[in-house]
N, C-alpha and C. Protein backbone atom coordinates (compact mmCIF):
# COMPACT_ATOMS: atom_id res chain seq x y z
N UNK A 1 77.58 12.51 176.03
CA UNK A 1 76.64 13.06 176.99
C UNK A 1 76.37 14.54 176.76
N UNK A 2 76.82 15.14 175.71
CA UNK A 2 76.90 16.50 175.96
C UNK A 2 76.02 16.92 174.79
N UNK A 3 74.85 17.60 175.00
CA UNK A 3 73.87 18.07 174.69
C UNK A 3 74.25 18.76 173.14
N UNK A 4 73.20 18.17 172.65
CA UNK A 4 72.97 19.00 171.24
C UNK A 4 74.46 18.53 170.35
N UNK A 5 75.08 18.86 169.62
CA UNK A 5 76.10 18.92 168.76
C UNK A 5 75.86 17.43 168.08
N UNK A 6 75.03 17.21 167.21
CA UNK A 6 74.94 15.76 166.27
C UNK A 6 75.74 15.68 165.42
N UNK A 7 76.20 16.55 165.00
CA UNK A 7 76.91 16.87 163.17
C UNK A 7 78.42 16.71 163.83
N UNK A 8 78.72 17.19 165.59
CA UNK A 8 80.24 16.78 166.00
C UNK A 8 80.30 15.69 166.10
N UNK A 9 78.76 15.24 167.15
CA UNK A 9 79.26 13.63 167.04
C UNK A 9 79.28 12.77 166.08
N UNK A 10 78.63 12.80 164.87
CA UNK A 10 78.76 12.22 163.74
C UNK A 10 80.40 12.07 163.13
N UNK A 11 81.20 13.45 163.00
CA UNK A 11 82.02 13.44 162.76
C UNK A 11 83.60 12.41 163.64
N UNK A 12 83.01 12.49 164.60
CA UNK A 12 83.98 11.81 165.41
C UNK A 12 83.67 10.59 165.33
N UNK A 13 82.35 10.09 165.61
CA UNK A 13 81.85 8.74 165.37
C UNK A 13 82.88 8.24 164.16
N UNK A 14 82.62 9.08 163.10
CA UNK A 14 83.26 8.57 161.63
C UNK A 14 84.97 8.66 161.85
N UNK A 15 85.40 9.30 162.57
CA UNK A 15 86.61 9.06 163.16
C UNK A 15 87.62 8.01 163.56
N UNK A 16 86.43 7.95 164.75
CA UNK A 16 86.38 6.93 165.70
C UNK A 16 86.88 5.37 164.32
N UNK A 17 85.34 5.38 163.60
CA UNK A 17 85.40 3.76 162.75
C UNK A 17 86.44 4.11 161.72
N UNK A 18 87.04 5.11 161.18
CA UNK A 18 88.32 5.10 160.71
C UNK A 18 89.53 4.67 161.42
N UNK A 19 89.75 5.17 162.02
CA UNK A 19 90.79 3.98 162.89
C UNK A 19 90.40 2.64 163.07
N UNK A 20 89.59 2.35 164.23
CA UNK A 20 89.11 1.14 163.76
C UNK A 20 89.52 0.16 162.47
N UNK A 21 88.40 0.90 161.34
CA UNK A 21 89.08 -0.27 159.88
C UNK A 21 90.72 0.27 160.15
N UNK A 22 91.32 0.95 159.88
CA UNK A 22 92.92 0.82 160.43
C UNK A 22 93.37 -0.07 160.89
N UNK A 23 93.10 -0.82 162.27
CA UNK A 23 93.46 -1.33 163.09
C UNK A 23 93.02 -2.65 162.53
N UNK A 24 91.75 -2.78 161.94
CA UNK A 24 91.44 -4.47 161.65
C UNK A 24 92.30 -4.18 159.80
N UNK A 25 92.93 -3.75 159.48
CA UNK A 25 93.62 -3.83 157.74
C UNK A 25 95.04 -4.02 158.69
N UNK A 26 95.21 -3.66 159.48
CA UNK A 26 97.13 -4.06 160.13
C UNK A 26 97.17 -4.85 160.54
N UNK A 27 96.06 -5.69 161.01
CA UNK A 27 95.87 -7.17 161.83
C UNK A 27 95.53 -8.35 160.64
N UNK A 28 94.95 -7.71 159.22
CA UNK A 28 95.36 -8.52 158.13
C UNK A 28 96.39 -8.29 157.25
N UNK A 29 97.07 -7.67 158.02
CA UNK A 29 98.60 -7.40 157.10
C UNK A 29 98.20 -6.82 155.74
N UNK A 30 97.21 -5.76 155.37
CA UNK A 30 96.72 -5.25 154.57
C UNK A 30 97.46 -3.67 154.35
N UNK A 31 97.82 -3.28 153.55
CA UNK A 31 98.22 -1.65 153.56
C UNK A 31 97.32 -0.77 154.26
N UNK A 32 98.19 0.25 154.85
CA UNK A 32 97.28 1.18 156.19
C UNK A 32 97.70 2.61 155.62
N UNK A 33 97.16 3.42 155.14
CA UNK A 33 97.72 5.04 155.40
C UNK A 33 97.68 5.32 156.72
N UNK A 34 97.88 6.26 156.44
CA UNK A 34 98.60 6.71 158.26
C UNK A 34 97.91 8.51 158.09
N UNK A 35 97.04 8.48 158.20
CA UNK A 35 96.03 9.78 158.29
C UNK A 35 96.43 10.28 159.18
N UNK A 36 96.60 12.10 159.13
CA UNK A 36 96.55 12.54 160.39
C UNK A 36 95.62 12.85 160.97
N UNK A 37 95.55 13.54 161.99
CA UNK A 37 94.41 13.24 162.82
C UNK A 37 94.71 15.04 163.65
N UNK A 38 95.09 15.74 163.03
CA UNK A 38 95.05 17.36 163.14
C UNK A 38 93.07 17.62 162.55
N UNK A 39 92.60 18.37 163.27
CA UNK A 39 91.85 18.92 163.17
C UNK A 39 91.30 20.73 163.39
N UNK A 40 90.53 20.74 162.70
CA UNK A 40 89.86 22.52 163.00
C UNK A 40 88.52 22.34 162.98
N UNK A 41 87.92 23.03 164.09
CA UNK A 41 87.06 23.38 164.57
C UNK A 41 86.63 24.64 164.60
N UNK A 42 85.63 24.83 163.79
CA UNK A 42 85.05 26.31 163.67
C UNK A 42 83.60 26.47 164.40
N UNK A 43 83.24 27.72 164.90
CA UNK A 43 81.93 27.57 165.61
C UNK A 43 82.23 29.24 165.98
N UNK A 44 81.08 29.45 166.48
CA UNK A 44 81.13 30.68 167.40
C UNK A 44 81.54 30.54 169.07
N UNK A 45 81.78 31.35 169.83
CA UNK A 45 82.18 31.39 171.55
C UNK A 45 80.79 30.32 171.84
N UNK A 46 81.34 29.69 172.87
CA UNK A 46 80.50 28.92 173.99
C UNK A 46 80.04 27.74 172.78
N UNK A 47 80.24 27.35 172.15
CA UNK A 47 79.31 25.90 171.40
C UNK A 47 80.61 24.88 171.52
N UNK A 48 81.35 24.63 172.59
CA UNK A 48 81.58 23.42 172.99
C UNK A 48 82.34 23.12 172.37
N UNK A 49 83.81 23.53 171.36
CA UNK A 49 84.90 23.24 170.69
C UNK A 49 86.04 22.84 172.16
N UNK A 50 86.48 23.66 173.10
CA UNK A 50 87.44 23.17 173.93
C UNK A 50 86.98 22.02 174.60
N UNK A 51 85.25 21.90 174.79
CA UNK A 51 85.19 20.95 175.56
C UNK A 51 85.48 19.45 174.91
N UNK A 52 85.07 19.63 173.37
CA UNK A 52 85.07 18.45 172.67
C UNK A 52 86.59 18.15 172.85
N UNK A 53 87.41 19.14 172.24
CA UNK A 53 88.80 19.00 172.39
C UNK A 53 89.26 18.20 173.60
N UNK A 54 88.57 18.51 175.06
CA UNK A 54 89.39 17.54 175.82
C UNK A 54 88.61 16.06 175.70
N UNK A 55 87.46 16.10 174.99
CA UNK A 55 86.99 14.71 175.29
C UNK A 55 87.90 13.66 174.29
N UNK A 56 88.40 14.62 172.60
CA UNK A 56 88.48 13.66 172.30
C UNK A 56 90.06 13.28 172.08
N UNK A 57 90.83 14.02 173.17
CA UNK A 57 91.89 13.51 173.61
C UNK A 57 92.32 12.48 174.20
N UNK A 58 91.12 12.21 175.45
CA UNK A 58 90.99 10.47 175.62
C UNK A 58 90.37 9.72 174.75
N UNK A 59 89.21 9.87 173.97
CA UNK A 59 89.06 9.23 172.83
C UNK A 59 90.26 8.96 172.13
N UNK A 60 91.30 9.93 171.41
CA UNK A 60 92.31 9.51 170.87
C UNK A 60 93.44 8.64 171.89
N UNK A 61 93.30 8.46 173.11
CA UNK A 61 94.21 7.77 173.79
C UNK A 61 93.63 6.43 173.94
N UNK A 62 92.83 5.97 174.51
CA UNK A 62 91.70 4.96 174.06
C UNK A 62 91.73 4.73 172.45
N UNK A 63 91.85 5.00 171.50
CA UNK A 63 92.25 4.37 170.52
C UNK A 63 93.50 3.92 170.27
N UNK A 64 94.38 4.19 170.71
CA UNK A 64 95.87 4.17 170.69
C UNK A 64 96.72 4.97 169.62
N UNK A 65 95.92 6.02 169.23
CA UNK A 65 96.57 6.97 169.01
C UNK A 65 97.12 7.79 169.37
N UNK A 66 97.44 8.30 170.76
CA UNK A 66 98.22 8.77 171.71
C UNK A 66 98.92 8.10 173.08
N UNK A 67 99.90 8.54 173.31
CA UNK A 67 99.69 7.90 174.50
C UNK A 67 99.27 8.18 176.10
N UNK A 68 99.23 9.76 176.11
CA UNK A 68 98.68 10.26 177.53
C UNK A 68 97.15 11.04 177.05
N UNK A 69 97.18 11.30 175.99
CA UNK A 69 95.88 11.94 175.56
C UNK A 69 95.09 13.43 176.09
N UNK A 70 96.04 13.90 177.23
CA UNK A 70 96.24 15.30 177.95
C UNK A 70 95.86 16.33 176.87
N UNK A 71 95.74 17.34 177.22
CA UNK A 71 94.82 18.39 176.02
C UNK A 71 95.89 20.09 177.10
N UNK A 72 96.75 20.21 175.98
CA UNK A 72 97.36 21.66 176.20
C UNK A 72 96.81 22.88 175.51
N UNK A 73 95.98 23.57 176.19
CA UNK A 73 95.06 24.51 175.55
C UNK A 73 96.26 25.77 175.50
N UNK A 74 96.06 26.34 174.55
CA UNK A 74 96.85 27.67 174.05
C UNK A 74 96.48 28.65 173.52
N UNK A 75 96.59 29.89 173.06
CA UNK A 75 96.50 30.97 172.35
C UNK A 75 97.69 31.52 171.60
N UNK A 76 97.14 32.78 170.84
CA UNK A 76 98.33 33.44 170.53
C UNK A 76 99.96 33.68 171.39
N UNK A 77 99.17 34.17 172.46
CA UNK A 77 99.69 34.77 173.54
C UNK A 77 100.91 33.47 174.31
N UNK A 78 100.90 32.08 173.84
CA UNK A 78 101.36 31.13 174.45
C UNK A 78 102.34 30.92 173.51
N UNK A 79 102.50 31.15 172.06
CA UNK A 79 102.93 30.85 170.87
C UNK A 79 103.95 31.98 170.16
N UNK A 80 103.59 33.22 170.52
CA UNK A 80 104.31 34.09 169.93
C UNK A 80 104.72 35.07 170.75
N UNK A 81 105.68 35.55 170.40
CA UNK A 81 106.94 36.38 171.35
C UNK A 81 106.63 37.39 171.13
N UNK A 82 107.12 38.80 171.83
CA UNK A 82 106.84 39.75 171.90
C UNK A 82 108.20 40.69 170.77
N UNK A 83 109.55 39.92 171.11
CA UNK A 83 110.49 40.50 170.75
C UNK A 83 110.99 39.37 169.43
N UNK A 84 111.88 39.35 168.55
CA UNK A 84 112.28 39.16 167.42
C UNK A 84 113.05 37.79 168.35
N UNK A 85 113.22 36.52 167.74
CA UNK A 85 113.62 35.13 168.37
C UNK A 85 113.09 34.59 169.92
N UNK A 86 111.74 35.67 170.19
CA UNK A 86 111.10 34.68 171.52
C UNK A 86 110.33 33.58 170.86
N UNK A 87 109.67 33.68 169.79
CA UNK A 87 108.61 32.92 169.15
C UNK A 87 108.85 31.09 169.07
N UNK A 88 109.37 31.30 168.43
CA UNK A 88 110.30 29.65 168.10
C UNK A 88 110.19 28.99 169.57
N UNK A 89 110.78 29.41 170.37
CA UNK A 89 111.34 28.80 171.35
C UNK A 89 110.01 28.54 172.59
N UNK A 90 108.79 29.36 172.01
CA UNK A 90 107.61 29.46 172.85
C UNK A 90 106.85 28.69 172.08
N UNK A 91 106.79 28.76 171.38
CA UNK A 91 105.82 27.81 170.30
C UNK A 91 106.62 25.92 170.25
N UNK A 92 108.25 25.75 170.34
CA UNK A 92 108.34 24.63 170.32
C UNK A 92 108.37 23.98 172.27
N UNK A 93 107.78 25.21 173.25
CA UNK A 93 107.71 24.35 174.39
C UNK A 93 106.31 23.89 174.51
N UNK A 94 105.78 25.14 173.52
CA UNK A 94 103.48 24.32 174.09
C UNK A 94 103.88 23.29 173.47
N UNK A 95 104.74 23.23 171.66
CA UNK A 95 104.54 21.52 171.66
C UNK A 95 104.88 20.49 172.36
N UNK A 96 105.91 20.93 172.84
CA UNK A 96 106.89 19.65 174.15
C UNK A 96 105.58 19.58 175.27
N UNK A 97 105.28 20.64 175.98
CA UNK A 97 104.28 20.02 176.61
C UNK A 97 102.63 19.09 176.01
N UNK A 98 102.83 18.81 174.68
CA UNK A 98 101.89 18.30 174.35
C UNK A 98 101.94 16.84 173.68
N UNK A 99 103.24 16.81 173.82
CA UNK A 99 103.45 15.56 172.94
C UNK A 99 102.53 14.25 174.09
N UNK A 100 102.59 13.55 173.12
CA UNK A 100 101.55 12.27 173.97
C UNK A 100 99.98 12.70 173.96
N UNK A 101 99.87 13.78 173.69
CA UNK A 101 98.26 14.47 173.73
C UNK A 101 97.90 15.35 172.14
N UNK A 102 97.19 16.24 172.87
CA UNK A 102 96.55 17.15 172.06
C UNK A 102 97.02 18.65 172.34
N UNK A 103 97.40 19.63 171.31
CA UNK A 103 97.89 21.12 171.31
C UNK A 103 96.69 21.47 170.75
N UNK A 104 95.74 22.12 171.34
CA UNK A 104 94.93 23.53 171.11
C UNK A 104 95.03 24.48 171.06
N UNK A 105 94.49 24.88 169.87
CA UNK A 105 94.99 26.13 169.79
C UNK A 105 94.06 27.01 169.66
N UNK A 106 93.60 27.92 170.42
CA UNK A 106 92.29 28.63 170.26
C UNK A 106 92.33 30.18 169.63
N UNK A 107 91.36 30.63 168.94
CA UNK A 107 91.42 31.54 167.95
C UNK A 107 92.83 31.45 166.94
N UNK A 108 93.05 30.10 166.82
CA UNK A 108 94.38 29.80 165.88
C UNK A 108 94.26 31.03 164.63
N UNK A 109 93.43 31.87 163.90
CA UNK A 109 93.43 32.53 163.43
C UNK A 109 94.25 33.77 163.51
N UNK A 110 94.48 34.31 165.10
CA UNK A 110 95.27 35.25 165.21
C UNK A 110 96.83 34.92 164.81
N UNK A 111 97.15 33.60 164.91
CA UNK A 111 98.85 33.89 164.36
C UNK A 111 98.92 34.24 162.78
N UNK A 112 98.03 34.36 162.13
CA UNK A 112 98.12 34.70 160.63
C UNK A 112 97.89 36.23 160.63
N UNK A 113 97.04 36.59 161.02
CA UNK A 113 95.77 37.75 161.18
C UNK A 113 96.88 39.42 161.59
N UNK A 114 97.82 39.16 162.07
CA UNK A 114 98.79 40.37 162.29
C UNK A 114 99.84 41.04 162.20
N UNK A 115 100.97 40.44 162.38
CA UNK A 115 102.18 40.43 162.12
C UNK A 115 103.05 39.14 162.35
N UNK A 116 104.60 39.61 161.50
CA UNK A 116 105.32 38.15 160.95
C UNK A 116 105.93 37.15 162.19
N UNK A 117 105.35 37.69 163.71
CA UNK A 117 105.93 37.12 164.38
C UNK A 117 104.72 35.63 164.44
N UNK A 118 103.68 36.04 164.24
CA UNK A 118 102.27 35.14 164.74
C UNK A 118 103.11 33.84 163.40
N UNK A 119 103.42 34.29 161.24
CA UNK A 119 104.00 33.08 161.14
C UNK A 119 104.68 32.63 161.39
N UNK A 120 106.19 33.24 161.95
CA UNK A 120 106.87 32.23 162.69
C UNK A 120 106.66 30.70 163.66
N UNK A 121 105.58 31.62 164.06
CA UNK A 121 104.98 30.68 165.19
C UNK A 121 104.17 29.17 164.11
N UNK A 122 103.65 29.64 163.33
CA UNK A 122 102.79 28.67 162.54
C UNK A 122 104.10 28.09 161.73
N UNK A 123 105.07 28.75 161.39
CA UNK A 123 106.36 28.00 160.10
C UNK A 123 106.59 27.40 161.23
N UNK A 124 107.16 27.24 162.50
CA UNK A 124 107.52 26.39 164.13
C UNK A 124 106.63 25.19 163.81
N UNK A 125 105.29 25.10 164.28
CA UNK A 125 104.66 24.35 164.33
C UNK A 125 104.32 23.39 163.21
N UNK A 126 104.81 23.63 162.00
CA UNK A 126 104.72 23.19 160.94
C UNK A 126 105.60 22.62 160.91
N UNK A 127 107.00 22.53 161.07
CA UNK A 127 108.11 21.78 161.51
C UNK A 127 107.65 21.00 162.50
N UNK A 128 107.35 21.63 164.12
CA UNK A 128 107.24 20.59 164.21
C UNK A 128 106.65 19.06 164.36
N UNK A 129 104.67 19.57 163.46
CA UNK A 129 104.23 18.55 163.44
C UNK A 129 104.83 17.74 162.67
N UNK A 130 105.55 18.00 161.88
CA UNK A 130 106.16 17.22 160.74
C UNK A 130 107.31 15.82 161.79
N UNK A 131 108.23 16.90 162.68
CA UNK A 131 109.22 16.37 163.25
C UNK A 131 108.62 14.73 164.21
N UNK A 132 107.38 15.56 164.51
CA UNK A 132 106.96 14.51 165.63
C UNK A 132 105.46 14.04 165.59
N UNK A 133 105.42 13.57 164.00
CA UNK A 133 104.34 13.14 163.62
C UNK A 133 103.76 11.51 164.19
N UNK A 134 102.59 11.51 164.88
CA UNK A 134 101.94 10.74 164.74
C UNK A 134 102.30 10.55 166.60
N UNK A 135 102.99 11.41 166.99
CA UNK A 135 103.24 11.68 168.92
C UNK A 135 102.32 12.68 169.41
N UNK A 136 101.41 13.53 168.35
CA UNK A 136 100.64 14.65 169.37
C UNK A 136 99.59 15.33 167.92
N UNK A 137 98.67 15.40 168.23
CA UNK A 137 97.45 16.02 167.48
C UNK A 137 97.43 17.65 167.53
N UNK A 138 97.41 18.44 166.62
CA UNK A 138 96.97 19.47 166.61
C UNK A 138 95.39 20.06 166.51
N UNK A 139 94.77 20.75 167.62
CA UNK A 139 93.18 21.12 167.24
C UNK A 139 93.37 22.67 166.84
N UNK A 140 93.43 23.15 166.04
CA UNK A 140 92.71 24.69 165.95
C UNK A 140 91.80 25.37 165.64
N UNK A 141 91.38 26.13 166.50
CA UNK A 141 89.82 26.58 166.83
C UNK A 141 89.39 28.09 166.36
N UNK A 142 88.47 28.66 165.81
CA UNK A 142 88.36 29.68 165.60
C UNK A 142 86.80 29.71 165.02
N UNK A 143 86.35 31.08 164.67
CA UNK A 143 85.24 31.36 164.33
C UNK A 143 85.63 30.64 162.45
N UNK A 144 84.27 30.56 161.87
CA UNK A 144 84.63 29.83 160.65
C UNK A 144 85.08 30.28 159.86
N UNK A 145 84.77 31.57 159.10
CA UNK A 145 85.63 32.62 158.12
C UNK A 145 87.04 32.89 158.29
N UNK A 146 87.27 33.69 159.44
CA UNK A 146 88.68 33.25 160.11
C UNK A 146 89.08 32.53 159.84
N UNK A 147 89.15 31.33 160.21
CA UNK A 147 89.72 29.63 160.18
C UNK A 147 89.68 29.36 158.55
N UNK A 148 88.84 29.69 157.63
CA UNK A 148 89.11 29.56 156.59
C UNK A 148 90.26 30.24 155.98
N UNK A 149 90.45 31.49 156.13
CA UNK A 149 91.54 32.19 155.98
C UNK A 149 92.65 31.76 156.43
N UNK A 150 92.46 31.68 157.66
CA UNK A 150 93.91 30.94 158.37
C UNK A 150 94.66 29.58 157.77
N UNK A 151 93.84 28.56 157.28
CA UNK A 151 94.01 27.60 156.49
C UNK A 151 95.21 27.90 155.22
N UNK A 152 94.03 29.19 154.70
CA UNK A 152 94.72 29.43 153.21
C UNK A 152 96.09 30.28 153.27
N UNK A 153 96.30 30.60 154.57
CA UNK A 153 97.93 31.33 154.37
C UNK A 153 98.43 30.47 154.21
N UNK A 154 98.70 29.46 153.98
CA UNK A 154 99.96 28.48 154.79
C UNK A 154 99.55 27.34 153.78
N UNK A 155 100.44 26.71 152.48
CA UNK A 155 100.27 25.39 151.82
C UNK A 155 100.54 24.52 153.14
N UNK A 156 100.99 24.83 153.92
CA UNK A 156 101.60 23.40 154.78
C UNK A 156 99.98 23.37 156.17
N UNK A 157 99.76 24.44 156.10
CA UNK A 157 98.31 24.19 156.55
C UNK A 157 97.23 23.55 156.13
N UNK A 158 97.37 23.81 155.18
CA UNK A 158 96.16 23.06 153.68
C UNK A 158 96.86 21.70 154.38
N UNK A 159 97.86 21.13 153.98
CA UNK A 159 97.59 20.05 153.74
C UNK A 159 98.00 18.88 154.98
N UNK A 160 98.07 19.66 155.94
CA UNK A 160 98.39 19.19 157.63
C UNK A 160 96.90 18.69 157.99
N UNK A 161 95.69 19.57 157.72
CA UNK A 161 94.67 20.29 158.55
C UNK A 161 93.37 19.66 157.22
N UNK A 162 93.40 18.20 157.04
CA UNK A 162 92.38 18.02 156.19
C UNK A 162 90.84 17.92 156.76
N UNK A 163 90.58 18.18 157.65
CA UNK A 163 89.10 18.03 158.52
C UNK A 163 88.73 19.18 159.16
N UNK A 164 87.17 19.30 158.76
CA UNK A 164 87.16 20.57 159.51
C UNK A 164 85.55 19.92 160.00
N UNK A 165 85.30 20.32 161.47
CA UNK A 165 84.75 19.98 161.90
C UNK A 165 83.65 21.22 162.63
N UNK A 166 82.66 21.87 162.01
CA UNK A 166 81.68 22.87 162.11
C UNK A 166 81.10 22.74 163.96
N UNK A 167 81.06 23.74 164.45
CA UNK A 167 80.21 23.39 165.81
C UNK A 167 78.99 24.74 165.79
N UNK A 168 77.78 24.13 165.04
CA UNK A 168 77.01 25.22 165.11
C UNK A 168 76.46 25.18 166.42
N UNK A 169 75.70 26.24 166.18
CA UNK A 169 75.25 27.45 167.71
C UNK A 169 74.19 26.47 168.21
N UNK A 170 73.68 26.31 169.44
CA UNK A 170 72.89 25.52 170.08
C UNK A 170 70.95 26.24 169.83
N UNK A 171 70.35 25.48 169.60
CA UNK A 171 68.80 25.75 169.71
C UNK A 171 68.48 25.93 170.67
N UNK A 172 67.35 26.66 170.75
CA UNK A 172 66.61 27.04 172.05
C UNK A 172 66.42 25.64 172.63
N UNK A 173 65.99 25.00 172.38
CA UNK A 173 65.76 23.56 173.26
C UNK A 173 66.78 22.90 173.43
N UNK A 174 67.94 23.62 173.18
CA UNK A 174 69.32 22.68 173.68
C UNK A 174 69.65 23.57 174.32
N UNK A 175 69.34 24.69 174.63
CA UNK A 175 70.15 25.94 175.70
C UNK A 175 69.04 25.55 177.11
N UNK A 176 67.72 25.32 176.74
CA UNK A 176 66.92 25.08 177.80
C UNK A 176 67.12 23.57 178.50
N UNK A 177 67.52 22.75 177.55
CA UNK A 177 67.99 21.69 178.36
C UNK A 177 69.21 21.04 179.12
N UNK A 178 70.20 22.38 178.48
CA UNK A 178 71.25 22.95 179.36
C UNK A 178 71.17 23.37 180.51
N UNK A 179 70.18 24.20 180.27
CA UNK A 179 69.82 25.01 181.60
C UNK A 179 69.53 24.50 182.80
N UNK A 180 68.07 23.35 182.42
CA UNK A 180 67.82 22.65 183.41
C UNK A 180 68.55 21.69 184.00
N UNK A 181 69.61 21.15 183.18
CA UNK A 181 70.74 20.19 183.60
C UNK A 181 71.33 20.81 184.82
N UNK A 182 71.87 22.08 184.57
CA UNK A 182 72.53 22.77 185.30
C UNK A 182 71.76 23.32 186.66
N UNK A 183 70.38 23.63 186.47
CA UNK A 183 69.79 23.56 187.65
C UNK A 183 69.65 22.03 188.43
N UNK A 184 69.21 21.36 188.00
CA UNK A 184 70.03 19.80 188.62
C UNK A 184 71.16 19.48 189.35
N UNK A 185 71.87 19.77 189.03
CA UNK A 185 72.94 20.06 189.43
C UNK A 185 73.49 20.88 190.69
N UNK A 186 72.67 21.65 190.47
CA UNK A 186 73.00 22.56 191.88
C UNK A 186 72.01 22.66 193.50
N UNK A 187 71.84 20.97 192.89
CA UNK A 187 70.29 21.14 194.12
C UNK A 187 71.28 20.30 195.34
């Protein structure tokens, strides 16, 4: 329902029928990889990355790839400590609160982007998608250059984080038919 973004929904669509054939190759006792399902989302402010994020947390629960499908939105600021051993221990509770769902992570770029406490936080999370693979999705969000960079610190990012999913900027006739939605809305 949500205006404009074709190239997201395409991508999820194609998602979506990847699982799917999954699900009909395990029901013919056929070999299944086991894809993860971590994603990044690049776009500029306001083009609809958190919102997709919570939609397609029930999408992923409705597939049965999760099981509560809940969406724990985060930042730097949720992930990394101020003092030398807060990090770890902040970064492995957003995951505890996310297991069964989705961990967002927004401007995921800043844990690379400053100092060695932000990798800690990313070497954490790298453990523990590993630990508790295939119990909770990682989304990280950022502008696209950024996010490209952020990718390339980290081999275990590269190869966690195979999808990247673009959210370009909305057209004038998708901001105006925003608009009027929203005046609708308020009558």
């Amino acid at each position: 329902k949500l205006i404009g973004l074709k190239g997201v929904k395409a991508e999820i669509e194609s998602l979506i029928a990847l699982t799917q054939v999954r699900d009909m190759r395990r029901k013919q006792k056929l070999p299944v990889s086991s894809p993860a399902f971590h994603l990044v989302f690049t776009g500029n402010p306001g083009t609809a990355k958190t919102s997709v994020a919570r939609i397609l947390g029930k999408i992923y629960k409705s597939l049965g790839l999760l099981s509560s499908g809940h969406v724990v939105e985060v930042s730097r600021a949720d992930l990394v400590g101020e003092y030398l051993g807060q990090t770890a221990p902040k970064t492995t509770a957003a995951v505890k609160r996310a297991l069964g769902g989705v961990l967002f992570i927004d401007e995921a770029y800043t844990l690379t982007a400053y100092h060695h406490y932000g990798l800690e936080a990313v070497d954490t999370l790298l453990k523990l998608m590993e630990d508790h693979r295939n119990r909770f999705v990682v989304i990280a969000a950022g502008y696209p250059d950024l996010m490209k960079e952020f990718i390339r610190s980290n081999p275990g990012l590269e190869s966690r984080f195979k999808k990247t999913i673009t959210f370009d900027n909305y057209s004038v006739a998708d901001l105006v038919e925003i608009f009027q939605g929203m005046c609708k809305s308020y009558k």
